[in-house]
Protein backbone atom coordinates (compact mmCIF):
# COMPACT_ATOMS: atom_id res chain seq x y z
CA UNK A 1 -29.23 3.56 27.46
CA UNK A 2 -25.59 2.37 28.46
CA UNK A 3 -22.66 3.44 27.07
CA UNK A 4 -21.14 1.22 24.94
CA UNK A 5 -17.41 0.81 25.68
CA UNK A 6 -14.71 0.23 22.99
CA UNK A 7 -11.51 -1.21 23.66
CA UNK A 8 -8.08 0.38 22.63
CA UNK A 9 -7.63 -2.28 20.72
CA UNK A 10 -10.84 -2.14 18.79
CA UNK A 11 -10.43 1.39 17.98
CA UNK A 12 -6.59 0.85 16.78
CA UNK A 13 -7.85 -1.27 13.95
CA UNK A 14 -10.70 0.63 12.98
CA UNK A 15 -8.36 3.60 12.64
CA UNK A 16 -5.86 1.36 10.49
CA UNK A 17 -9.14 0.58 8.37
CA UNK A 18 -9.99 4.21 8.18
CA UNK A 19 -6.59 4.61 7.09
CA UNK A 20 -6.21 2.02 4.58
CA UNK A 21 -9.36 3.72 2.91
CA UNK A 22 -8.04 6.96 2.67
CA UNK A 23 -4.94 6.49 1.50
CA UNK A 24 -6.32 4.01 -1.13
CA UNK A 25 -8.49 6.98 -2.17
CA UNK A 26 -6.10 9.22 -2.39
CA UNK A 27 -3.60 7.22 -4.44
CA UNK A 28 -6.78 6.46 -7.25
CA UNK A 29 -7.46 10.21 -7.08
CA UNK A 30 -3.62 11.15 -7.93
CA UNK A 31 -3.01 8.25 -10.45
CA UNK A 32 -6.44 9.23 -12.12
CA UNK A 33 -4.74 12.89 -12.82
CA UNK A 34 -1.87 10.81 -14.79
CA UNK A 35 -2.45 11.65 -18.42
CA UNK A 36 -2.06 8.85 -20.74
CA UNK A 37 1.01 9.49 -22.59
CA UNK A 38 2.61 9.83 -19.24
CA UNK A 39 1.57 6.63 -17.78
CA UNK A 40 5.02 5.27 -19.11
CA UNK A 41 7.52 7.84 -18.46
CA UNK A 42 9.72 7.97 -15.59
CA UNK A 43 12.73 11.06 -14.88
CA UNK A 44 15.72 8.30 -15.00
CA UNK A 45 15.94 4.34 -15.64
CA UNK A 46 16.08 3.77 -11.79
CA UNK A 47 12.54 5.54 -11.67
CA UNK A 48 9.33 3.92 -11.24
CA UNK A 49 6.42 4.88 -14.05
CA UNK A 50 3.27 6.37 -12.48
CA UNK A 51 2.21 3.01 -13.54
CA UNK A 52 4.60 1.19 -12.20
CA UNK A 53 4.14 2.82 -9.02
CA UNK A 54 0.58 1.76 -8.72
CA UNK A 55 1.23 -1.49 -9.61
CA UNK A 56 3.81 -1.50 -6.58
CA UNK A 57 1.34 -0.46 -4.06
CA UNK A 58 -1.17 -2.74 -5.21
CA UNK A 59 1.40 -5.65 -5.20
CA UNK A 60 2.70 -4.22 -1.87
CA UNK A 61 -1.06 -4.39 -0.61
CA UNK A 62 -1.33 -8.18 -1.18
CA UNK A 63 2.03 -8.91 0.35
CA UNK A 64 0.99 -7.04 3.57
CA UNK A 65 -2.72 -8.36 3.45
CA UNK A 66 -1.08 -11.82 3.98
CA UNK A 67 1.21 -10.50 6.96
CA UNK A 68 -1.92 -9.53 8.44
CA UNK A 69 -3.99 -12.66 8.02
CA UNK A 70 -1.14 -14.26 10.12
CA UNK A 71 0.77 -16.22 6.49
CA UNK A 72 4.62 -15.88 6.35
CA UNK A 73 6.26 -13.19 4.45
CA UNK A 74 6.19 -14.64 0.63
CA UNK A 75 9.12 -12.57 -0.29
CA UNK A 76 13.08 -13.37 -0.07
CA UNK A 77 14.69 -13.70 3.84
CA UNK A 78 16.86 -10.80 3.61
CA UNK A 79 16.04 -7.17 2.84
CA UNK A 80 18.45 -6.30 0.15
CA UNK A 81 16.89 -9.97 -1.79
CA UNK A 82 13.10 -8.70 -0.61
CA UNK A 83 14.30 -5.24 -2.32
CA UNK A 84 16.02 -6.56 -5.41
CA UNK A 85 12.85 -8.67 -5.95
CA UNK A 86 10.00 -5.98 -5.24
CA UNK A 87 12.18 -4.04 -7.89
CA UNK A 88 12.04 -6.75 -10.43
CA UNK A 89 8.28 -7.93 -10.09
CA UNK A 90 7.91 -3.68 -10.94
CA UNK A 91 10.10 -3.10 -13.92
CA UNK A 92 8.28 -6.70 -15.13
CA UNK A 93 4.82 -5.06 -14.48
CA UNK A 94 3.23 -4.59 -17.90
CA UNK A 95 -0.40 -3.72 -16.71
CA UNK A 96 -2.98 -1.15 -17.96
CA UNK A 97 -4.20 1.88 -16.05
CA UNK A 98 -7.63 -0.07 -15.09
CA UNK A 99 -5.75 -3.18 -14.12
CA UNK A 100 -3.40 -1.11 -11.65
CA UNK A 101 -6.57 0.44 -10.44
CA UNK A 102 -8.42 -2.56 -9.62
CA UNK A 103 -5.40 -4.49 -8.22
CA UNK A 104 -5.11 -1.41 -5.71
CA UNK A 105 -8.90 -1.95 -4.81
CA UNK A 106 -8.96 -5.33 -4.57
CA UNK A 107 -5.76 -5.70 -2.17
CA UNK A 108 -6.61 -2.68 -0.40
CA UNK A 109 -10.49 -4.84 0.04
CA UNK A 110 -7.89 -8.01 1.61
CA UNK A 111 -6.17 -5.62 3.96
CA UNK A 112 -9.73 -4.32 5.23
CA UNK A 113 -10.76 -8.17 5.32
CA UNK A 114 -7.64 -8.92 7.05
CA UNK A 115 -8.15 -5.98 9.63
CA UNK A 116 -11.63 -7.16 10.22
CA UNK A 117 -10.27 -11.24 11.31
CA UNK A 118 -7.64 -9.00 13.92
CA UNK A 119 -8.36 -9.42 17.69
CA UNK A 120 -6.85 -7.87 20.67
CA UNK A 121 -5.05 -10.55 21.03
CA UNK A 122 -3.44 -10.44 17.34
CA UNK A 123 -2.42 -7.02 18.22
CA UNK A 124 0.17 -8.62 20.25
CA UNK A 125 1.43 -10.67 17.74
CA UNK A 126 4.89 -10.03 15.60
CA UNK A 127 5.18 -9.89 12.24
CA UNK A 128 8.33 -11.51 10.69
CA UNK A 129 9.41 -9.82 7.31
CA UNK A 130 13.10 -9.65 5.64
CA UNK A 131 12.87 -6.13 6.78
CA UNK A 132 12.73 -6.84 10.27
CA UNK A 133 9.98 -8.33 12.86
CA UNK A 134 7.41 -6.01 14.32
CA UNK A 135 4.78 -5.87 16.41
CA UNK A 136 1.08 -6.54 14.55
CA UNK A 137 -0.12 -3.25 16.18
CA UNK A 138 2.83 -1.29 14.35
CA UNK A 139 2.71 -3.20 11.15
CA UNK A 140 -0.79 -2.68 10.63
CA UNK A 141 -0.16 0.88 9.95
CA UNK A 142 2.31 0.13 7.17
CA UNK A 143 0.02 -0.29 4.41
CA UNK A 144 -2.05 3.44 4.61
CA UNK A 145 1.62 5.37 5.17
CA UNK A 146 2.77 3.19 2.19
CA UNK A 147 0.51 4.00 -0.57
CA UNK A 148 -0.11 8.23 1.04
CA UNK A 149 3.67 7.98 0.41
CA UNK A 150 3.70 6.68 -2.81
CA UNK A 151 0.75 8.66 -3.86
CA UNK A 152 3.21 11.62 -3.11
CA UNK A 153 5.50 10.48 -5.35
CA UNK A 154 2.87 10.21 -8.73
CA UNK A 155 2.51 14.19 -7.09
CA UNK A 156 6.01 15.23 -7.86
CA UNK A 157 6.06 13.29 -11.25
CA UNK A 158 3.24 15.44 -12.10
CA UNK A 159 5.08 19.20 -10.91
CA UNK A 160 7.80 17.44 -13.37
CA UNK A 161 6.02 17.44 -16.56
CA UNK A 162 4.50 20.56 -15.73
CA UNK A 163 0.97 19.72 -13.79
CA UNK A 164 0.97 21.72 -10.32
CA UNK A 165 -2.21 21.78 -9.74
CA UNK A 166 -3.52 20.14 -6.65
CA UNK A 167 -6.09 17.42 -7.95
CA UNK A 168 -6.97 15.86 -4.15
């Protein structure tokens, strides 16, 4: 039987995928260790809440999901307005644990979807955002290193209020 030959470009988005996955799973398993009475609590006023923070990356999700599909970047045109609005839409966030859960799921499902629509050919496509332009085959590893990182910090809130056990 011939050997079936995959193209750089094939297996560049199916490791993006594969990432996407596992850094979705690992920021459900961390936020799933967040007891309840510390869903709310954050160590200064400029902190994000575990909650908050999983709200983010779920909100974060959707925004890249549409950079991927090829839409504009739905945010503000410069980085310091992109910033002071991501920070708004997160203090705003008033969202249960199940809600943040499911909005990570179902935007990390669009980025997958979006993945899935990419080409060769969109790999050598920019991507405009108020944080610079980059190339489609950079940017599509945003979203995995985004939410691993973020999943990190809902770790260190936890070795705050005492938890230092490693739940992943």
């Amino acid at each position: 039987m011939p050997e079936t030959l995959v193209s750089p470009a094939i297996e560049s988005i199916a490791r993006a995928k594969s990432a996407v996955i596992s850094s979705r799973d690992l920021l459900l398993s961390t936020f799933s260790y967040v007891p309840d009475d510390k869903l709310h609590w954050s160590p200064s006023p400029s902190a994000r809440t575990p909650l908050q923070i999983a709200a983010h990356c779920g909100g974060a999700n959707a925004t890249f999901a549409t950079l991927l599909r090829g839409e504009p970047w739905p945010l503000a045109s410069t980085a310091a307005e992109a910033v002071a609005q991501i920070y708004e839409r997160d203090a705003a966030t008033d969202i249960s644990r199940d809600n943040a859960a499911k909005l990570i799921e179902d935007s990390s499902a669009a980025l997958i979807a979006a993945l899935e629509n990419a080409t060769p050919a969109t790999l050598e496509t920019m991507i405009w955002t108020a944080f610079g332009e980059f190339p489609y085959d950079f940017a599509m590893t945003f979203p995995a290193g985004h939410m691993a990182g973020h999943a990190r910090q809902i770790d260190y809130l936890q070795t705050i209020w005492g938890d230092r056990e490693d739940h992943n």
